[in-house]
N, C-alpha and C. Protein backbone atom coordinates (compact mmCIF):
# COMPACT_ATOMS: atom_id res chain seq x y z
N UNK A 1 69.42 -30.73 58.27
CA UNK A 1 70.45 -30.35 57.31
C UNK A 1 70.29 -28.87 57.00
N UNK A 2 71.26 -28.11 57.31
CA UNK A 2 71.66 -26.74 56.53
C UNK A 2 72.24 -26.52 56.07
N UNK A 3 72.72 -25.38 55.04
CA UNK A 3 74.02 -24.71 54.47
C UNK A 3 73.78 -23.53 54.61
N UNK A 4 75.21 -23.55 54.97
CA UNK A 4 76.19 -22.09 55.46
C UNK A 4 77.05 -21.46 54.38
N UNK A 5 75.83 -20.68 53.34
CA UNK A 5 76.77 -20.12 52.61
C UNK A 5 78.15 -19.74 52.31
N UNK A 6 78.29 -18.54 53.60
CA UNK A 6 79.53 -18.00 53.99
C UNK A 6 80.57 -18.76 54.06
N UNK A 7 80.23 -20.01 54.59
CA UNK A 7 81.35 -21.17 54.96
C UNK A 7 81.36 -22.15 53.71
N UNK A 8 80.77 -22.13 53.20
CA UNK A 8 80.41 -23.39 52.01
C UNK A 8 80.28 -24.66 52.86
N UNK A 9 79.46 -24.63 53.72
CA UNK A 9 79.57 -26.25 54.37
C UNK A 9 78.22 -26.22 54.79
N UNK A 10 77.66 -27.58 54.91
CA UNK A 10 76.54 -28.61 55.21
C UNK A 10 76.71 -28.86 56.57
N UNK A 11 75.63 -28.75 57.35
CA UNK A 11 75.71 -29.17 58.89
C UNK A 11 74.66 -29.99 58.73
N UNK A 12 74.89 -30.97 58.98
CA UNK A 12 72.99 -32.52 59.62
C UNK A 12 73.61 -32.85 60.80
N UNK A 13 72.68 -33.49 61.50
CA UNK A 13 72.52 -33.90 62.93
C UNK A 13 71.62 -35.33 62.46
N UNK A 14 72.16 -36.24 63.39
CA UNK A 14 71.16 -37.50 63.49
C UNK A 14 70.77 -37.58 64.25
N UNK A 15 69.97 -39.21 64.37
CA UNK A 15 69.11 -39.55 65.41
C UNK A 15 70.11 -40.23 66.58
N UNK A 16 71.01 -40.52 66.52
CA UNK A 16 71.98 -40.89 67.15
C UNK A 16 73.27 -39.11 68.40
N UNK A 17 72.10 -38.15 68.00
CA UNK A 17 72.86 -37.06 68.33
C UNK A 17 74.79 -36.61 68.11
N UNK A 18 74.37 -36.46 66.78
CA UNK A 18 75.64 -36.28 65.91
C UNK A 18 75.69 -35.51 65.18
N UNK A 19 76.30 -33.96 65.33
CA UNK A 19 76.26 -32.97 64.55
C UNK A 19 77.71 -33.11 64.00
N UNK A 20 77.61 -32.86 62.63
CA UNK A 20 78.83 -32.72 61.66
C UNK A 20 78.56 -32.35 60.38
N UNK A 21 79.45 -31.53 60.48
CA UNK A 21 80.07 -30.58 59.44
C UNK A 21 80.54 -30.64 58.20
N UNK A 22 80.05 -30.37 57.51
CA UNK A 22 80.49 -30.58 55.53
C UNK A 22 81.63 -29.76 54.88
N UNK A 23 82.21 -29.81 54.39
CA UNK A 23 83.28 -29.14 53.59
C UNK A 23 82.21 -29.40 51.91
N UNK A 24 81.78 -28.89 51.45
CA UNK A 24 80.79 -29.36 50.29
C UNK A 24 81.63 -28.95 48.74
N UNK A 25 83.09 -27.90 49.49
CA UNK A 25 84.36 -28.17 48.17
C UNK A 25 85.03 -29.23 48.29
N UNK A 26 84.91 -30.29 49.11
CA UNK A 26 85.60 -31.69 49.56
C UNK A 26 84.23 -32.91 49.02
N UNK A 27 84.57 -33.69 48.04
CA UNK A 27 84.18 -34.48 47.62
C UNK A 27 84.19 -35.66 47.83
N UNK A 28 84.09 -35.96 49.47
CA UNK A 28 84.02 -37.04 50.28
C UNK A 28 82.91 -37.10 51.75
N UNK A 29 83.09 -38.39 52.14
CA UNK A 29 81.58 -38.15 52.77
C UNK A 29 82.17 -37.94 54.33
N UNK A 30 83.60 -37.36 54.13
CA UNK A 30 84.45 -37.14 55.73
C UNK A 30 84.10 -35.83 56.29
N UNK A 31 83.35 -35.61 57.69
CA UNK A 31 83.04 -34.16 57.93
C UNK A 31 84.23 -33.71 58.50
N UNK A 32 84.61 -32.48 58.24
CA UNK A 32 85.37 -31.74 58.64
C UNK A 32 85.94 -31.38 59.92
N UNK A 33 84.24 -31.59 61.35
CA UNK A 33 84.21 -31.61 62.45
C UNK A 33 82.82 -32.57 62.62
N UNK A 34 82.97 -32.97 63.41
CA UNK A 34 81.35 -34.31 64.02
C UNK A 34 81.87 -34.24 65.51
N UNK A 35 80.48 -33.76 66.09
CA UNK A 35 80.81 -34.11 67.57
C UNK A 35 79.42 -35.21 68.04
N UNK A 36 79.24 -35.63 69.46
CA UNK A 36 78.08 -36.39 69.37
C UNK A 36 77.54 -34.79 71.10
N UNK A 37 76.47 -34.81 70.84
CA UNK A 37 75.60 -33.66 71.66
C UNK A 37 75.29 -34.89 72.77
N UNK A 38 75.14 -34.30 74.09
CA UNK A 38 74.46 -34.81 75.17
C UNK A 38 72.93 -34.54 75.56
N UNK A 39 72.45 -34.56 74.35
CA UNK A 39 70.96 -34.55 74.52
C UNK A 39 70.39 -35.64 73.52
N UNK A 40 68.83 -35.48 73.16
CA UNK A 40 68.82 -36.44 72.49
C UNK A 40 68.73 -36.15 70.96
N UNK A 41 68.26 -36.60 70.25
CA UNK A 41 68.39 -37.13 68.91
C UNK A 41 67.85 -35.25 68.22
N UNK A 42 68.77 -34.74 67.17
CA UNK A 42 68.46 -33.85 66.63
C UNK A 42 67.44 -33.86 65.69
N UNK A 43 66.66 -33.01 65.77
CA UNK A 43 65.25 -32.63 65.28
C UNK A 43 65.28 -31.76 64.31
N UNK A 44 66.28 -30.66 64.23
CA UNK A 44 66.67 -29.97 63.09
C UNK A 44 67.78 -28.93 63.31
N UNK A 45 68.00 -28.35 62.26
CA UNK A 45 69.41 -27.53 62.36
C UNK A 45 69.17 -26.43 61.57
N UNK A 46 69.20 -25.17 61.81
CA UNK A 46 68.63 -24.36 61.14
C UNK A 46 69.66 -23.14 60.95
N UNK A 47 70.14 -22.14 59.78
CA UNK A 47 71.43 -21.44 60.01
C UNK A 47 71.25 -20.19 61.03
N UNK A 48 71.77 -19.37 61.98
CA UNK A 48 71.76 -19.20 63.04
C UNK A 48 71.83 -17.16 62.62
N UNK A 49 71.20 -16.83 61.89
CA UNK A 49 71.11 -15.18 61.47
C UNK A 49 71.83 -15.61 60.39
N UNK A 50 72.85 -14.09 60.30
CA UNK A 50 73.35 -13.95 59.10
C UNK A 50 75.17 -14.60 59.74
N UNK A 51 75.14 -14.78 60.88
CA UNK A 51 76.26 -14.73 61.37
C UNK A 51 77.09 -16.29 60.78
N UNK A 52 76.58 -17.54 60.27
CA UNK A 52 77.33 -18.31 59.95
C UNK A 52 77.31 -19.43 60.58
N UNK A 53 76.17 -18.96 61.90
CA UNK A 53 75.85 -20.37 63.11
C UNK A 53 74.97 -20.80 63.02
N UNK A 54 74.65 -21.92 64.17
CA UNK A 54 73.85 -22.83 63.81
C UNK A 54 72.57 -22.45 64.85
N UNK A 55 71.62 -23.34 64.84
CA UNK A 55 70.34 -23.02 65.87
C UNK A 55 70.34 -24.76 65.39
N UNK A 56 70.01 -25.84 66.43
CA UNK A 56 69.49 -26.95 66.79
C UNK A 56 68.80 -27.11 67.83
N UNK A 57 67.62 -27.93 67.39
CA UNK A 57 66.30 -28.75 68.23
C UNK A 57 66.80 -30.35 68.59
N UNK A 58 66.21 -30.60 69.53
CA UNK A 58 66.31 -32.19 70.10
C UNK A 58 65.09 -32.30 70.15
N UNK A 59 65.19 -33.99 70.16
CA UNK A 59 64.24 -34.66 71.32
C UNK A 59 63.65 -34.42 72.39
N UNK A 60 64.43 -34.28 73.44
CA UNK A 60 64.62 -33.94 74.69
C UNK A 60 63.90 -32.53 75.14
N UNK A 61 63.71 -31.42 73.64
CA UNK A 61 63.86 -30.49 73.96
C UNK A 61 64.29 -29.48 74.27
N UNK A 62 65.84 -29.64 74.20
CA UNK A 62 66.90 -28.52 73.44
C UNK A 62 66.67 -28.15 72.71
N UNK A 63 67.11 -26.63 72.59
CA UNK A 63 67.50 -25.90 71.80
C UNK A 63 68.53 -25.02 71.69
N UNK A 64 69.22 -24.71 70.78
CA UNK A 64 70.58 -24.69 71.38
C UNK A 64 71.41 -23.67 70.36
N UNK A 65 72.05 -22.80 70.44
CA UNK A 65 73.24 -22.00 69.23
C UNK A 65 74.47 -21.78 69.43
N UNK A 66 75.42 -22.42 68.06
CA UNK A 66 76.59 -22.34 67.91
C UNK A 66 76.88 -21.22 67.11
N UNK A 67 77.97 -19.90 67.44
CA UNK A 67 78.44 -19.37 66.67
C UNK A 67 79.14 -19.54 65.81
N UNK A 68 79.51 -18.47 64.37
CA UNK A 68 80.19 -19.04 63.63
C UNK A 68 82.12 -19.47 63.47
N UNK A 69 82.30 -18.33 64.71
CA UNK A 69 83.76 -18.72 65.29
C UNK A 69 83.35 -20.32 65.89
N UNK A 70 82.79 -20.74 66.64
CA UNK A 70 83.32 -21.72 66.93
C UNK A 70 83.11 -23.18 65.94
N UNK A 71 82.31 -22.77 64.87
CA UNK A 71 81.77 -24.05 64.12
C UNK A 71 82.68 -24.03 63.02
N UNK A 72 83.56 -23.00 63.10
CA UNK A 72 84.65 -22.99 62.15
C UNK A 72 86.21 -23.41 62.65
N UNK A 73 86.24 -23.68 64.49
CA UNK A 73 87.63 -24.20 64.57
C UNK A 73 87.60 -25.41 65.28
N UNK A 74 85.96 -25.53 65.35
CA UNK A 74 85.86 -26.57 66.15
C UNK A 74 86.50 -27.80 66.56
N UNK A 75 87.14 -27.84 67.37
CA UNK A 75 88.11 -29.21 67.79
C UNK A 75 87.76 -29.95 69.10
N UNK A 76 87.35 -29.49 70.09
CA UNK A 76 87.01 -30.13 71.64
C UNK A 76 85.76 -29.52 71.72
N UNK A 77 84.92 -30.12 71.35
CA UNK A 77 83.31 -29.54 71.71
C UNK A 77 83.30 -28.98 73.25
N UNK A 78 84.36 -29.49 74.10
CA UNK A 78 84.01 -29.42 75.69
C UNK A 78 84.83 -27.79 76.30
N UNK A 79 85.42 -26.97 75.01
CA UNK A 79 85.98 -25.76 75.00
C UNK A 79 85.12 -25.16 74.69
N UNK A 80 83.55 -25.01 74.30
CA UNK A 80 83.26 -24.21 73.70
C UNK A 80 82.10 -23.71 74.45
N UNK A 81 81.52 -22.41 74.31
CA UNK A 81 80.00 -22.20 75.15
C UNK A 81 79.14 -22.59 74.22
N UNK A 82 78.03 -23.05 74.28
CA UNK A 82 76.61 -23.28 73.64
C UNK A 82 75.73 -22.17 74.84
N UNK A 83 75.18 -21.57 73.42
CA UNK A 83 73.79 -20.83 74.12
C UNK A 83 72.38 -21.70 74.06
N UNK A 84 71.97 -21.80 75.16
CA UNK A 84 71.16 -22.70 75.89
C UNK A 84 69.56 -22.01 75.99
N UNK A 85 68.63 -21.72 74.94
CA UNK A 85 67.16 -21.57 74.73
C UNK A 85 66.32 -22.45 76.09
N UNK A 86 66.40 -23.26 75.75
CA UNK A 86 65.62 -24.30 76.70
C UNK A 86 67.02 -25.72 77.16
N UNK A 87 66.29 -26.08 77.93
CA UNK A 87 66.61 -27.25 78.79
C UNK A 87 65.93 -28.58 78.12
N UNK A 88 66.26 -29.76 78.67
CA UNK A 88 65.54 -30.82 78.45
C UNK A 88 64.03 -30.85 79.11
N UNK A 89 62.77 -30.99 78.19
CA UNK A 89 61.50 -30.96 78.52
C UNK A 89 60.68 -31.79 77.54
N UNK A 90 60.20 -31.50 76.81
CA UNK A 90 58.98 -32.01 75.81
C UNK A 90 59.87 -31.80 74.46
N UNK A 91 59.59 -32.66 73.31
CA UNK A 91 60.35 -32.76 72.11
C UNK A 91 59.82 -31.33 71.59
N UNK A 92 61.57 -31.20 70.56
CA UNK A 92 60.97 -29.98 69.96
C UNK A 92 61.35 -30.87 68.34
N UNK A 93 59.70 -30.22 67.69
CA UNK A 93 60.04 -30.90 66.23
C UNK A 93 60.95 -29.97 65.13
N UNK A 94 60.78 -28.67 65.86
CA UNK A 94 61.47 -27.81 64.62
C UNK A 94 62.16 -26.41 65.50
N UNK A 95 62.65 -25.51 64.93
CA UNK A 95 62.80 -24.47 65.03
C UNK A 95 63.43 -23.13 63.71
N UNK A 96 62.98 -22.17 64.48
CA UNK A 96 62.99 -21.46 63.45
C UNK A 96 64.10 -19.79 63.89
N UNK A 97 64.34 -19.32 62.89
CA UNK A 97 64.34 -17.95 63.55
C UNK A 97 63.97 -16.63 62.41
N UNK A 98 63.41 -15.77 63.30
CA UNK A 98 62.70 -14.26 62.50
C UNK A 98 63.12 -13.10 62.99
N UNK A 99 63.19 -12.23 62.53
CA UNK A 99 63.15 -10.95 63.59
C UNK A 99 63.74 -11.13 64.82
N UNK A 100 64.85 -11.69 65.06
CA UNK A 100 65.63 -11.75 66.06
C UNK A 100 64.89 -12.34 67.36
N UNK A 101 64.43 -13.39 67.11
CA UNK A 101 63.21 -14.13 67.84
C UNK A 101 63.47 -15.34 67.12
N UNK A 102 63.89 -16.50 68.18
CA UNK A 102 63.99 -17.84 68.07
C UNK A 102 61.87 -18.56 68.46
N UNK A 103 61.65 -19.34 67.35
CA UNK A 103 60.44 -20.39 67.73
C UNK A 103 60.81 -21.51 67.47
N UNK A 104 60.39 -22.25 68.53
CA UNK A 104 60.12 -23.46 68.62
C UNK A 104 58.66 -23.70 68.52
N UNK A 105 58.80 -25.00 67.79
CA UNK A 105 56.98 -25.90 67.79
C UNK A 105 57.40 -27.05 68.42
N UNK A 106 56.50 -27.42 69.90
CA UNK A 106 56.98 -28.04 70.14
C UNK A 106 55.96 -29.67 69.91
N UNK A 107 56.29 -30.94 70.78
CA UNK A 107 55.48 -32.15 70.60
C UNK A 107 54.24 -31.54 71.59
N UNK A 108 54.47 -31.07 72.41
CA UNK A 108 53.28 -30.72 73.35
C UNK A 108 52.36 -29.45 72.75
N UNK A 109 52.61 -29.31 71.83
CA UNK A 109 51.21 -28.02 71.34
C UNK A 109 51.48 -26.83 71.37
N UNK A 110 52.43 -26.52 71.65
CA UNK A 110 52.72 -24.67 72.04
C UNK A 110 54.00 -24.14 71.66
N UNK A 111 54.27 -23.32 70.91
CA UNK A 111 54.87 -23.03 69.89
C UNK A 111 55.24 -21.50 71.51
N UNK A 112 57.00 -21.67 70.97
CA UNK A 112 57.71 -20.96 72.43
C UNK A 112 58.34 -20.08 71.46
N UNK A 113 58.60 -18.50 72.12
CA UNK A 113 59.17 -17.96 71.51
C UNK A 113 60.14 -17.39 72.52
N UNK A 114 62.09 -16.92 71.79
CA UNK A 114 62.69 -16.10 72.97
C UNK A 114 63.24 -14.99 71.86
N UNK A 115 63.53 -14.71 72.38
CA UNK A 115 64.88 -13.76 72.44
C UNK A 115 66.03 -13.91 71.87
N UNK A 116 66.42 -13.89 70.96
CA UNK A 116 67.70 -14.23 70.39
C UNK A 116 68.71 -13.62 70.86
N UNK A 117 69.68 -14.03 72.02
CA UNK A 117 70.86 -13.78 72.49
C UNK A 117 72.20 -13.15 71.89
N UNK A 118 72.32 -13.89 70.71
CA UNK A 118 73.74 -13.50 70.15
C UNK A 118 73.52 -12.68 68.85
């Protein structure tokens, strides 16, 4: 679970790989946008700089960032690019970002660091 100031909205992900979107001035439990991810079960969701996006961990070992243009018109998840950190490998339990440097901790012991792309 995060919030996106800028946007006033709540993003969670389940174990069922289901990211969706909060309207948190809408006083219902209807997300705004929910897509289901082709990886596995989200591990966390973290807000993505100052820009309004997202950064998510899997199971599987994704890791993954949505900008804030697209988490704001989102309609066909299958229109959109995702920037792609890692691939499917070893679970990641968390992630983070600093200094323009994405970490992951992962289930296997070793804490990965990149490059923040966008």
């Amino acid at each position: 679970l995060c919030y996106l100031p800028e946007l006033n909205q709540l993003v969670c992900g389940t174990e069922q790989s289901i990211i969706g979107i909060y309207d948190i001035r809408q006083l219902n439990n209807v997300p705004i946008h929910a897509w289901k991810e082709q990886r596995g079960k989200i591990t966390s969701i973290v807000p993505h700089k100052d820009n309004g996006g997202i950064l998510a961990t899997t199971s599987d070992g994704s890791c993954f960032a949505y900008n804030k243009e697209e988490l704001s018109t989102m309609s066909d998840i299958s229109q959109y690019h995702v920037t792609d950190y890692t691939g499917a490998d070893d679970a990641i339990m968390n992630g983070k970002i600093f200094n323009n440097r994405i970490y992951s901790i992962c289930r296997d012991g070793f804490l990965r660091i990149y490059e923040d792309q966008n």
